[in-house]
N, C-alpha and C. Protein backbone atom coordinates (compact mmCIF):
# COMPACT_ATOMS: atom_id res chain seq x y z
N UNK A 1 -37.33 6.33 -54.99
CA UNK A 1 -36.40 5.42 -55.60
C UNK A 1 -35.17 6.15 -56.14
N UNK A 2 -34.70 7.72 -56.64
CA UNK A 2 -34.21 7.94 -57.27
C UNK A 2 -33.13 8.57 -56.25
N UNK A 3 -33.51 8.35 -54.80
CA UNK A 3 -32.62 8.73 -53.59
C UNK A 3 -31.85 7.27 -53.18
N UNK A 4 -32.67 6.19 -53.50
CA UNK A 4 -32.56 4.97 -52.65
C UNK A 4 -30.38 4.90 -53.02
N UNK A 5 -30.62 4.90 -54.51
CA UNK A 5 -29.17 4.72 -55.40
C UNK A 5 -28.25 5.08 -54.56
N UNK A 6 -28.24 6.48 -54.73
CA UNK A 6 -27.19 7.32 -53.97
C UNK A 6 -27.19 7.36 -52.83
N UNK A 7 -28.08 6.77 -51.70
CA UNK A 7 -27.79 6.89 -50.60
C UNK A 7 -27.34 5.74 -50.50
N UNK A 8 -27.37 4.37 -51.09
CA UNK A 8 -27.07 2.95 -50.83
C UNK A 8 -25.25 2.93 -50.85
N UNK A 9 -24.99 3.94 -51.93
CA UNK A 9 -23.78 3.81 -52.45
C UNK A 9 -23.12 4.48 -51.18
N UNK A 10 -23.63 6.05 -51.05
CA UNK A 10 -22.73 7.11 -49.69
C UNK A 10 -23.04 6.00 -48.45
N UNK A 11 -23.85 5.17 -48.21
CA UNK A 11 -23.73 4.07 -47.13
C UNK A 11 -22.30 3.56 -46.99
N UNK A 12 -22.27 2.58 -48.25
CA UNK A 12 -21.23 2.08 -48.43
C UNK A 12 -19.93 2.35 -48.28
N UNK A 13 -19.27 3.33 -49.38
CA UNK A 13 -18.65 4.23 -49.13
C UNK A 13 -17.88 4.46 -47.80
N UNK A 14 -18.78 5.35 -47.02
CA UNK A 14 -18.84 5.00 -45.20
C UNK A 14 -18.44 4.74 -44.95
N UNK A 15 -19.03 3.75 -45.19
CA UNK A 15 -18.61 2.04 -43.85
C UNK A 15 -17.77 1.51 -44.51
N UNK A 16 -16.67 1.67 -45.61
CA UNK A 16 -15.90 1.36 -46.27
C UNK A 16 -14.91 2.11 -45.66
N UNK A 17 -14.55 3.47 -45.34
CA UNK A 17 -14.01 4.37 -45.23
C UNK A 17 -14.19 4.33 -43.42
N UNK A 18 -14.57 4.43 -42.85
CA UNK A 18 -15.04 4.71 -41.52
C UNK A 18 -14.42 3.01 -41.09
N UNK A 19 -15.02 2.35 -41.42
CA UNK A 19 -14.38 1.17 -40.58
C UNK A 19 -13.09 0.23 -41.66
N UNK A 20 -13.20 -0.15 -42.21
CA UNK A 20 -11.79 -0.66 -42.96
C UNK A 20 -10.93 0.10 -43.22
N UNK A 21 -10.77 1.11 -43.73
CA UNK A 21 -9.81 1.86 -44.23
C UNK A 21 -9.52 2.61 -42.99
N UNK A 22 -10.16 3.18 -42.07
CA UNK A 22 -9.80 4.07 -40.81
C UNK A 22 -9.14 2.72 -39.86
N UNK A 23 -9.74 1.53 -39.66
CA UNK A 23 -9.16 0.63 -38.63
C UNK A 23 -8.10 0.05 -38.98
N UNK A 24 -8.23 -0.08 -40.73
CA UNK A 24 -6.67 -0.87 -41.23
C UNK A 24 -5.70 0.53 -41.12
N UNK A 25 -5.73 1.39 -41.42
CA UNK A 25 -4.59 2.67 -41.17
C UNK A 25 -4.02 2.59 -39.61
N UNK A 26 -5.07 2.70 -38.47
CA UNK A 26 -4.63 2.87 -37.32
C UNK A 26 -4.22 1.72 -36.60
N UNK A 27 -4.38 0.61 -36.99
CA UNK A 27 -3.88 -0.89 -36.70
C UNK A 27 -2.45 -0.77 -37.52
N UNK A 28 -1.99 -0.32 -38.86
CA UNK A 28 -0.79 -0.57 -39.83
C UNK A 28 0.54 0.37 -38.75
N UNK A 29 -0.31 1.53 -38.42
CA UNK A 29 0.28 2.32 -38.09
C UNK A 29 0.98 2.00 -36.43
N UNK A 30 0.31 1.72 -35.66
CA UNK A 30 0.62 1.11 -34.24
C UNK A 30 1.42 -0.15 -34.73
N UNK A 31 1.61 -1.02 -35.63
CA UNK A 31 1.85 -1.91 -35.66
C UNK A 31 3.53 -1.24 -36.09
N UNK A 32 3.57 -0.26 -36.66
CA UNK A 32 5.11 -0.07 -37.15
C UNK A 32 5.71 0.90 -36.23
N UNK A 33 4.71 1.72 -35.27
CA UNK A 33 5.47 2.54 -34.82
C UNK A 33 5.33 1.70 -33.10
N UNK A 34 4.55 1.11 -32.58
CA UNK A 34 4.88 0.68 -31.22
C UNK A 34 4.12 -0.45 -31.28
N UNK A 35 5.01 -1.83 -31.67
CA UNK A 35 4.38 -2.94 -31.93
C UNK A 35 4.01 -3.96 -30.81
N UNK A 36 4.86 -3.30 -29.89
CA UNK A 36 5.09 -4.34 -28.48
C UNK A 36 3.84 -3.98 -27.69
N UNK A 37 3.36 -2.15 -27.57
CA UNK A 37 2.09 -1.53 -26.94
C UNK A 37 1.38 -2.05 -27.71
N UNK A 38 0.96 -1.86 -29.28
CA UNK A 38 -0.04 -2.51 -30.06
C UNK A 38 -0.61 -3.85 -30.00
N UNK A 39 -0.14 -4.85 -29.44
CA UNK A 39 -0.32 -6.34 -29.29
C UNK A 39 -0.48 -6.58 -27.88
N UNK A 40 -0.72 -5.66 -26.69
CA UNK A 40 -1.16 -6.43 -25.56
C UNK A 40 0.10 -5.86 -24.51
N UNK A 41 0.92 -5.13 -24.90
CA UNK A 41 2.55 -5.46 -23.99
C UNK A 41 2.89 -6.92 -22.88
N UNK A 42 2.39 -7.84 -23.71
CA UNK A 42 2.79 -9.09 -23.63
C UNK A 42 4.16 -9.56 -23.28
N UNK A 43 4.70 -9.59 -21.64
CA UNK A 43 5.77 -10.21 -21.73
C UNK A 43 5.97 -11.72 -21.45
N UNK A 44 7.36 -12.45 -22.01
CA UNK A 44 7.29 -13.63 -22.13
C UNK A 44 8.76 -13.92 -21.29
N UNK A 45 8.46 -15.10 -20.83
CA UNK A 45 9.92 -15.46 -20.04
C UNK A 45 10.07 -16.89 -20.74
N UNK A 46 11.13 -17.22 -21.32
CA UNK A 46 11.33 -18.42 -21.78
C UNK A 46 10.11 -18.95 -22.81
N UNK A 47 10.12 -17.66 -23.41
CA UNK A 47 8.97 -18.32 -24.92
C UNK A 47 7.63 -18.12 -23.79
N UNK A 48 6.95 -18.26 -23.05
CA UNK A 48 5.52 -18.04 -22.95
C UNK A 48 5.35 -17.31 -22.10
N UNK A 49 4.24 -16.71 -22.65
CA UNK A 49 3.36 -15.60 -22.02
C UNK A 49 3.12 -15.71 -20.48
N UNK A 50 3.92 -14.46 -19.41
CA UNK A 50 3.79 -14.76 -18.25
C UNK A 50 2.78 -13.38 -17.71
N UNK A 51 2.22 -12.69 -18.60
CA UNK A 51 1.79 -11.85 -17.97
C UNK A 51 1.83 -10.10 -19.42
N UNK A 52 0.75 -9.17 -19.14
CA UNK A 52 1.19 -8.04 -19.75
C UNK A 52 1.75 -6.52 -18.78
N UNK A 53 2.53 -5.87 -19.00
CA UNK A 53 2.99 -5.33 -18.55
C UNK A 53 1.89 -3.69 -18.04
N UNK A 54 0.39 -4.00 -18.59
CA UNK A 54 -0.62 -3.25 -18.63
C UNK A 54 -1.94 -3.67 -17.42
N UNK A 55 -1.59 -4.86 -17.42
CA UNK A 55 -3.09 -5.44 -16.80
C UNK A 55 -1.92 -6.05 -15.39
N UNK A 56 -2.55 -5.96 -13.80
CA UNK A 56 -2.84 -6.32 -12.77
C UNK A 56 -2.33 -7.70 -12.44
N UNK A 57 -1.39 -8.24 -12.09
CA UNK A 57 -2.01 -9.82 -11.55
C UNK A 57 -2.06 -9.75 -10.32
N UNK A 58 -2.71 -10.85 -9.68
CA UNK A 58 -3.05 -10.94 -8.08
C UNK A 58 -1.77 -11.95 -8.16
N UNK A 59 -0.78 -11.37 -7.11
CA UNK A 59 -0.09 -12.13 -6.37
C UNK A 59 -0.13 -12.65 -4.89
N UNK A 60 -0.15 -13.39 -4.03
CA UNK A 60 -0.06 -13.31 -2.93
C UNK A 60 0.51 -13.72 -2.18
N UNK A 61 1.89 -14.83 -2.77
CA UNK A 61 2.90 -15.48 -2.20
C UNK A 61 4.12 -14.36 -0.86
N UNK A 62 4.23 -14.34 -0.06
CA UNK A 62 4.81 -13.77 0.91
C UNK A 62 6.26 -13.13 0.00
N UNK A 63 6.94 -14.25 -1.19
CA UNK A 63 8.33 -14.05 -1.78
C UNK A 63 7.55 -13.03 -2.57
N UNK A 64 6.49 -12.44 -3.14
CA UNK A 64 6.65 -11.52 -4.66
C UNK A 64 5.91 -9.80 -3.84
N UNK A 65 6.11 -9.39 -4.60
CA UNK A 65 5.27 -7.70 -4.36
C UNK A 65 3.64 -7.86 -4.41
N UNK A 66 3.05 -7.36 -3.93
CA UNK A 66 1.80 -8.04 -4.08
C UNK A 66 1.18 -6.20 -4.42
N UNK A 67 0.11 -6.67 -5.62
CA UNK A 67 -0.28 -5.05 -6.25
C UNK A 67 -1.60 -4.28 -5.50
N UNK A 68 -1.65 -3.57 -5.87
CA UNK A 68 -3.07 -3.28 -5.33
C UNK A 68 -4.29 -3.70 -4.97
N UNK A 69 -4.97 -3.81 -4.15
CA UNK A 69 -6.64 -4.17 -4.02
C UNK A 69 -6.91 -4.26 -5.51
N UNK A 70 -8.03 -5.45 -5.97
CA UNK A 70 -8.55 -5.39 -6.69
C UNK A 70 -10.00 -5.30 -6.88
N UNK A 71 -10.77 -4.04 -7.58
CA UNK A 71 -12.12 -4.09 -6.87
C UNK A 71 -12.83 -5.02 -7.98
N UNK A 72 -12.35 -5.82 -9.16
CA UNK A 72 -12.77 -6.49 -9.83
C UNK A 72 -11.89 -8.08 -10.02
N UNK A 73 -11.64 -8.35 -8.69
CA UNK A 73 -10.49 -9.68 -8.74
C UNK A 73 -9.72 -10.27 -9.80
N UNK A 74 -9.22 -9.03 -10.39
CA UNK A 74 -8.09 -9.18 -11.30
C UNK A 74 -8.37 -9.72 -12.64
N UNK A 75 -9.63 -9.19 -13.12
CA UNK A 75 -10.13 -10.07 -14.36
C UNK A 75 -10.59 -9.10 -14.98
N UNK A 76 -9.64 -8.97 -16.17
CA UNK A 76 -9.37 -7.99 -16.91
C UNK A 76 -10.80 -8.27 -17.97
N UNK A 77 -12.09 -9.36 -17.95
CA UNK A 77 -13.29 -9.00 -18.83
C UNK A 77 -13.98 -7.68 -17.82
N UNK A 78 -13.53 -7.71 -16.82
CA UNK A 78 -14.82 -6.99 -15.51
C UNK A 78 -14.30 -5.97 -15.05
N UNK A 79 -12.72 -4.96 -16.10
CA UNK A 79 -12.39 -3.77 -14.97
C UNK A 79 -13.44 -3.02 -14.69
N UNK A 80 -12.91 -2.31 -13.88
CA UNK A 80 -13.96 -1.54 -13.40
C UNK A 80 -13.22 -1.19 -11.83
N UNK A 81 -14.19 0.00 -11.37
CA UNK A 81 -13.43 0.17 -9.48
C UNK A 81 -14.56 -0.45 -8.73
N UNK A 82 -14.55 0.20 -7.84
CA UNK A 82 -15.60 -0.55 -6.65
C UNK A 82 -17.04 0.27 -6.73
N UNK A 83 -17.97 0.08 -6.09
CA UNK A 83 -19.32 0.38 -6.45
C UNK A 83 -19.54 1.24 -4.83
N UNK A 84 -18.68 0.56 -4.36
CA UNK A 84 -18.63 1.12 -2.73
C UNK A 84 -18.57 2.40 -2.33
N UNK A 85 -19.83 3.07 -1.94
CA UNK A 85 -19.13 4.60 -1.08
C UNK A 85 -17.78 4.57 -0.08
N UNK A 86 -17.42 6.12 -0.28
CA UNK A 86 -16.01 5.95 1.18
C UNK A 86 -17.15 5.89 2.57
N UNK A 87 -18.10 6.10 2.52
CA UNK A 87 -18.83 5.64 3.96
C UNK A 87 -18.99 4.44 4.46
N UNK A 88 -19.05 3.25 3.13
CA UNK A 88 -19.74 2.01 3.35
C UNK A 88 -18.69 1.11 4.55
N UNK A 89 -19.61 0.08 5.18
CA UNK A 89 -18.73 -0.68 6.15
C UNK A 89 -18.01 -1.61 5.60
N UNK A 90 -18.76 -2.11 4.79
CA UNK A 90 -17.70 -3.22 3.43
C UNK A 90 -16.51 -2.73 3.10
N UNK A 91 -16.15 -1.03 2.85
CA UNK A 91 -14.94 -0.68 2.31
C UNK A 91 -13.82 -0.47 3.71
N UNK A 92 -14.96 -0.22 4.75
CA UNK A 92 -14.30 0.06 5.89
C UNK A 92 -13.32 -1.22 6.50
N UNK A 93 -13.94 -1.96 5.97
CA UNK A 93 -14.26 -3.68 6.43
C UNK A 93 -12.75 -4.02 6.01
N UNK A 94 -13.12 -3.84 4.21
CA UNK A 94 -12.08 -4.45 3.80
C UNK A 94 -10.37 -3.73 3.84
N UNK A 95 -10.76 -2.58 3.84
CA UNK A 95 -9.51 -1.54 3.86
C UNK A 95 -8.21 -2.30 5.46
N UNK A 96 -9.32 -2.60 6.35
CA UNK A 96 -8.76 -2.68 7.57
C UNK A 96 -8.39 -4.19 7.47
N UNK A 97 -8.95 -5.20 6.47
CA UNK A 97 -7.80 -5.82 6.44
C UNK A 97 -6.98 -6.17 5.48
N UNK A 98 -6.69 -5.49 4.69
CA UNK A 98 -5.21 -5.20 3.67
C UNK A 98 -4.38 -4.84 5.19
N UNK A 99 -4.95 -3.52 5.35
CA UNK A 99 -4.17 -3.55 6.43
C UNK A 99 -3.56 -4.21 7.43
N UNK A 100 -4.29 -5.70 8.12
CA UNK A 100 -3.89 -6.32 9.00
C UNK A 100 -3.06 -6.97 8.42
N UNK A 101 -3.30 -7.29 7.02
CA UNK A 101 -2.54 -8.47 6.36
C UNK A 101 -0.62 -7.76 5.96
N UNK A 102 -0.71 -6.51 5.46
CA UNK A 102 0.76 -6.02 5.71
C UNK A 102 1.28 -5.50 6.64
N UNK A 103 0.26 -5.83 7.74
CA UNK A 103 1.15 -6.18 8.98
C UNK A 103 1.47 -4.32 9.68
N UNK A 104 0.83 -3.36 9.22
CA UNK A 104 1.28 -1.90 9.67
C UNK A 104 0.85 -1.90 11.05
N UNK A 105 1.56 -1.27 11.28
CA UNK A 105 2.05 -0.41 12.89
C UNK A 105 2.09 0.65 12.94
N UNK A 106 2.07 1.46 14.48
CA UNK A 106 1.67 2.90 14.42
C UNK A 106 3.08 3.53 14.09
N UNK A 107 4.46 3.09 14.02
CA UNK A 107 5.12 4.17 13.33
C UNK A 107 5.40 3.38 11.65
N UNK A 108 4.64 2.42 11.72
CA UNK A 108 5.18 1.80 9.86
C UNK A 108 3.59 1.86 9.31
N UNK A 109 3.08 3.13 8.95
CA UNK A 109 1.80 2.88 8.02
C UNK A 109 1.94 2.08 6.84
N UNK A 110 0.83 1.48 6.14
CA UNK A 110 0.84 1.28 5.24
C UNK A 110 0.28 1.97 3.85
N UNK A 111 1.60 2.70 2.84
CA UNK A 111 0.83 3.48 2.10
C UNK A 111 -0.74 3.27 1.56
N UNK A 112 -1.29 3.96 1.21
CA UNK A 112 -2.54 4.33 1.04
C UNK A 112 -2.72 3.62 -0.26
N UNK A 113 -1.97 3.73 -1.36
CA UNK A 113 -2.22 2.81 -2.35
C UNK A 113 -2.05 1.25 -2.37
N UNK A 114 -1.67 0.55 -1.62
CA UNK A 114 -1.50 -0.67 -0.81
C UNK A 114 -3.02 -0.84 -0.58
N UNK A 115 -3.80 0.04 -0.05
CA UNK A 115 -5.08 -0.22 0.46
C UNK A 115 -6.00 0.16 -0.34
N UNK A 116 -6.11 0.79 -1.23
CA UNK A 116 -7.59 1.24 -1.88
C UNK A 116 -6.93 0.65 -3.33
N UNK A 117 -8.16 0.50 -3.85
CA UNK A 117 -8.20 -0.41 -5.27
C UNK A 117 -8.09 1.10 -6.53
N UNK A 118 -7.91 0.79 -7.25
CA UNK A 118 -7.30 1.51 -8.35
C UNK A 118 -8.93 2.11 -9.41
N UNK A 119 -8.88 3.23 -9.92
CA UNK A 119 -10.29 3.10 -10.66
C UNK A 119 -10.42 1.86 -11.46
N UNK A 120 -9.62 1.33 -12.52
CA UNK A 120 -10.04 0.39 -13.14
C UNK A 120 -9.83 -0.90 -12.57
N UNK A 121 -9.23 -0.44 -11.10
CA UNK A 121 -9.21 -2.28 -11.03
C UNK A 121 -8.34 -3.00 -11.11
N UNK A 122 -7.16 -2.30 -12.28
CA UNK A 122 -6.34 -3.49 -12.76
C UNK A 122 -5.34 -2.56 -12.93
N UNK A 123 -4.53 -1.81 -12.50
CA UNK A 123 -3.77 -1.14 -12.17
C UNK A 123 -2.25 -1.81 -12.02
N UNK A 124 -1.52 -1.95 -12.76
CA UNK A 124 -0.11 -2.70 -12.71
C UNK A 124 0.64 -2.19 -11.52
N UNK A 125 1.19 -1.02 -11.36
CA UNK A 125 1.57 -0.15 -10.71
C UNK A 125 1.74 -0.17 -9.07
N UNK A 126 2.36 0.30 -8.26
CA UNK A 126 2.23 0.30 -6.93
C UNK A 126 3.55 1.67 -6.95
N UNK A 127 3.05 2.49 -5.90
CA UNK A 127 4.43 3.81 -5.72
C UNK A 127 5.08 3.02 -5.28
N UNK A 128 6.05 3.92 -5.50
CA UNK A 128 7.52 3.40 -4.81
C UNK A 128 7.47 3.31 -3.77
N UNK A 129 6.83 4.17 -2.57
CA UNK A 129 6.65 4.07 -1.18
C UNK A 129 5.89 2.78 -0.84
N UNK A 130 5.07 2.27 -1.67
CA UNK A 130 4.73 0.71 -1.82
C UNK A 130 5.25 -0.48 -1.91
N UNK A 131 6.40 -0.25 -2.67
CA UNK A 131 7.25 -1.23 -3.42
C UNK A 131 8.39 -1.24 -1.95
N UNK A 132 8.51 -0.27 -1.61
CA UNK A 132 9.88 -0.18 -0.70
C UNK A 132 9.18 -0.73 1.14
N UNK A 133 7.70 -0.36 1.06
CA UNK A 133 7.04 -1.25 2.05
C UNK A 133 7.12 -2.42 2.60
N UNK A 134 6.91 -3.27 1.21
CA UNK A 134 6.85 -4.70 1.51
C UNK A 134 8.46 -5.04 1.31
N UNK A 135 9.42 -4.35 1.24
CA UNK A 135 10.56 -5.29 0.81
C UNK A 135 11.10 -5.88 2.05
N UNK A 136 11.08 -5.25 2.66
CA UNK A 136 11.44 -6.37 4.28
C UNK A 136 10.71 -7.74 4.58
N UNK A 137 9.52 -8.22 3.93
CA UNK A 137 8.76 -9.18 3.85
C UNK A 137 8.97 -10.38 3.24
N UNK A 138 9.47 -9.38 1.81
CA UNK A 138 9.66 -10.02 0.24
C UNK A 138 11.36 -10.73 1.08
N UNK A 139 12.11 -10.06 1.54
CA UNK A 139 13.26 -10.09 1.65
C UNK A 139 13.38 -11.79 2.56
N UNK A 140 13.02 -11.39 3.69
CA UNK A 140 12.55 -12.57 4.87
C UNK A 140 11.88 -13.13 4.25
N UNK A 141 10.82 -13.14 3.15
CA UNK A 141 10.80 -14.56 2.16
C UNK A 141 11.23 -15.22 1.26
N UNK A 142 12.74 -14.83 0.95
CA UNK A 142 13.06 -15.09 -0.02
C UNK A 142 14.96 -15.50 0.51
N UNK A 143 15.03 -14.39 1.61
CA UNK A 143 16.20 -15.09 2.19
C UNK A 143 17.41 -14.32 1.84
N UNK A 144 16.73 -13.03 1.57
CA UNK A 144 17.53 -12.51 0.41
C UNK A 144 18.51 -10.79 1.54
N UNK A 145 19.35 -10.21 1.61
CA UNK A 145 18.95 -9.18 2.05
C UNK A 145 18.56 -7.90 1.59
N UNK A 146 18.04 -7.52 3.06
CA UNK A 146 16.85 -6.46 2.70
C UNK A 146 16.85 -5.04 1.65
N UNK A 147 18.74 -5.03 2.11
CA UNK A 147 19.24 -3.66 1.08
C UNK A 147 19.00 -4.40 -0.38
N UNK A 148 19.22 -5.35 -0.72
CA UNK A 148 19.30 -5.95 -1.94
C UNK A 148 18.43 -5.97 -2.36
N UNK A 149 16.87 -6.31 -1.93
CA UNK A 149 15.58 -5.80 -2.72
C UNK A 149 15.07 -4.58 -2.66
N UNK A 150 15.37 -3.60 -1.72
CA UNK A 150 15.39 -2.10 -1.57
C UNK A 150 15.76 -1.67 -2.81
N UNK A 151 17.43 -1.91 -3.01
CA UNK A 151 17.69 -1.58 -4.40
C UNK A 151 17.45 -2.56 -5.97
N UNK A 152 16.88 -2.94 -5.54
CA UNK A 152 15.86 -3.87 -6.70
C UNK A 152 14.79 -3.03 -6.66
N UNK A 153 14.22 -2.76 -6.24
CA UNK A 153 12.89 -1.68 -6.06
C UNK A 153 13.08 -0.43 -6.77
N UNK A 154 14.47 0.48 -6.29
CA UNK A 154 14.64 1.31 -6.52
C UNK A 154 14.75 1.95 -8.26
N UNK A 155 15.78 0.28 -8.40
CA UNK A 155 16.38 0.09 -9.81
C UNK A 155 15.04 -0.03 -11.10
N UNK A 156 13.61 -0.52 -10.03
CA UNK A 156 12.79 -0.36 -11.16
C UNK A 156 11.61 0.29 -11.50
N UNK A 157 12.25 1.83 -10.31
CA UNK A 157 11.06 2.63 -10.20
C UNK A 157 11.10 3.68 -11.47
N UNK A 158 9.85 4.10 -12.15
CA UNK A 158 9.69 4.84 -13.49
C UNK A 158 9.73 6.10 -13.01
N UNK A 159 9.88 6.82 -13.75
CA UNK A 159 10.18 8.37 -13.20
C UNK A 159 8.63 8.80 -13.14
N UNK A 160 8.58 9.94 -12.04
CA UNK A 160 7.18 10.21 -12.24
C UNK A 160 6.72 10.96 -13.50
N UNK A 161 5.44 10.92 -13.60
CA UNK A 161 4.92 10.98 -15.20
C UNK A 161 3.77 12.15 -15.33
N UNK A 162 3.97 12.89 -14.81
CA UNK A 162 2.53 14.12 -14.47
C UNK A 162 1.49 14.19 -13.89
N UNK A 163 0.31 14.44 -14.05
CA UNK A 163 -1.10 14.06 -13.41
C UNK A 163 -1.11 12.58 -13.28
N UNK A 164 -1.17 12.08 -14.15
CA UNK A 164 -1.53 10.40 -13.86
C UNK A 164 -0.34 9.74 -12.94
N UNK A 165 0.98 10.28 -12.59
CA UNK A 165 1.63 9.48 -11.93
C UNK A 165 2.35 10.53 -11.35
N UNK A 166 2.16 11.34 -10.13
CA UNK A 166 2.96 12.14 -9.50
C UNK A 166 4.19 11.93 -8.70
N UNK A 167 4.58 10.87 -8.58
CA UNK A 167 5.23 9.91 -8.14
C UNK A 167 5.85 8.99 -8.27
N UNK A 168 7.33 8.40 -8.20
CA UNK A 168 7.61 7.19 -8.98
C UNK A 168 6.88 6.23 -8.72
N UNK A 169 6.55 5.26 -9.58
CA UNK A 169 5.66 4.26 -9.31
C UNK A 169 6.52 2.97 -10.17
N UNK A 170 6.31 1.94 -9.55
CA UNK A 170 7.36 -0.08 -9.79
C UNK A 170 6.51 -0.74 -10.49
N UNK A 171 6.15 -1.23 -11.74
CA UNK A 171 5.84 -2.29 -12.11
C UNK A 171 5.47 -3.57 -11.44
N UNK A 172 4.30 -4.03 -10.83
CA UNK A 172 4.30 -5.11 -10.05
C UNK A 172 5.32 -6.23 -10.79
N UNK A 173 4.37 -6.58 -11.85
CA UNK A 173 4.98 -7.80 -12.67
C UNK A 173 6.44 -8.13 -13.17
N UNK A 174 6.53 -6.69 -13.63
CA UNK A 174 8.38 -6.80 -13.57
C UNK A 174 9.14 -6.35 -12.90
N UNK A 175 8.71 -6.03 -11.49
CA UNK A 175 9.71 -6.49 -10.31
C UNK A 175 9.37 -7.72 -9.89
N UNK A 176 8.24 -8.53 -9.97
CA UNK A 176 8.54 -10.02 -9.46
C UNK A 176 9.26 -10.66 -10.58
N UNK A 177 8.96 -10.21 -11.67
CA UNK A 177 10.38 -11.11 -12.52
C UNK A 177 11.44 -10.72 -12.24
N UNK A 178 11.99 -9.88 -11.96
CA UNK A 178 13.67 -9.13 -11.53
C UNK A 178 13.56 -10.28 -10.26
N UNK A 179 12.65 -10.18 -9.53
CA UNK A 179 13.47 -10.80 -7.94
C UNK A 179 13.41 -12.39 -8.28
N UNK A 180 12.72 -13.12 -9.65
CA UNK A 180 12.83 -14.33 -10.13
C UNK A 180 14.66 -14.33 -10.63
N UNK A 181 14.48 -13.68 -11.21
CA UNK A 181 16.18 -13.79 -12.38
C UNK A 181 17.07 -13.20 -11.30
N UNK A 182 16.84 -12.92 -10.06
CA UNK A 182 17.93 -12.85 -9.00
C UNK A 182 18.59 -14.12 -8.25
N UNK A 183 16.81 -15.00 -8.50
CA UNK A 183 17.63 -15.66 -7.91
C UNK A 183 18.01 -16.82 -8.60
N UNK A 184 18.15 -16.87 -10.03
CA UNK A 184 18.43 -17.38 -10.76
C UNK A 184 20.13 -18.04 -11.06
């Protein structure tokens, strides 16, 4: 009994310290120094929520960029990658038709990230060699010309970023809003 006291209290304490005081500091703190990352990077077009600038959407309209394979159909409760070996016929299966579907030819491959799904799944992102792929597509669906979404592409590629991004890589979501407010 004469342990029960003091350990009830250093419990407390704790879990006073460890979860309120450590989660309200690092919540106060994100909230003043990057409030837009802290809340979701939630962008909005005309007042409502069209999407975050972090999570994946499946597009598939012929007019927009369409993002990566998704090995968890774009549902950000279930990221995750695929369960699939590179041996399996399912991946073989499906790889070959992303492929049929952007339409590659033996001198127009289709980059490699176009075809394989992302580890988590939900991958915003597409390289630039991606983005500049489909613009002849996007273009002829939209009516638009082709140099003109080329350099729409270009205009919204991020500089590359080290290990995680060796490469410039386009925002799916906000290049289909750029080619929305184009044609606005």
């Amino acid at each position: 009994m004469t342990y029960l006291l003091p350990s009830l209290r250093l419990w407390l304490l704790t879990l006073f310290v460890c979860v309120l005081a450590y989660a309200s500091l690092v919540f106060g703190v994100a909230q003043a120094l990057a409030p837009f990352r802290a809340n979701g990077s939630i962008i909005e077009v005309g007042g409502r929520a069209v999407g975050s600038e972090l999570v994946a959407q499946d597009f598939t309209e012929p007019r927009y960029f369409w993002p990566r394979p998704s090995a968890v159909d774009y549902d950000a409760m279930g990221a995750g990658g695929s369960n699939l070996s590179p041996t399996s016929q399912t991946l073989a299966e499906r790889a070959a038709e992303t492929v049929v579907r952007y339409g590659a030819t033996a001198d127009k491959p289709v980059p490699a990230d176009l075809v394989a799904a992302s580890g988590g799944g939900l991958d915003p992102h597409i390289s630039l060699a991606g983005g500049l792929y489909q613009a002849d597509r996007v273009a002829a669906a939209r009516g638009i010309d082709a140099a003109v979404i080329r350099r729409l592409v270009q205009d919204a590629a991020i500089a590359p970023g080290g290990v995680l991004a060796p490469e410039p890589v386009v925002n799916v979501l906000q290049l289909n809003l750029a080619l929305d407010r184009l044609e606005q």
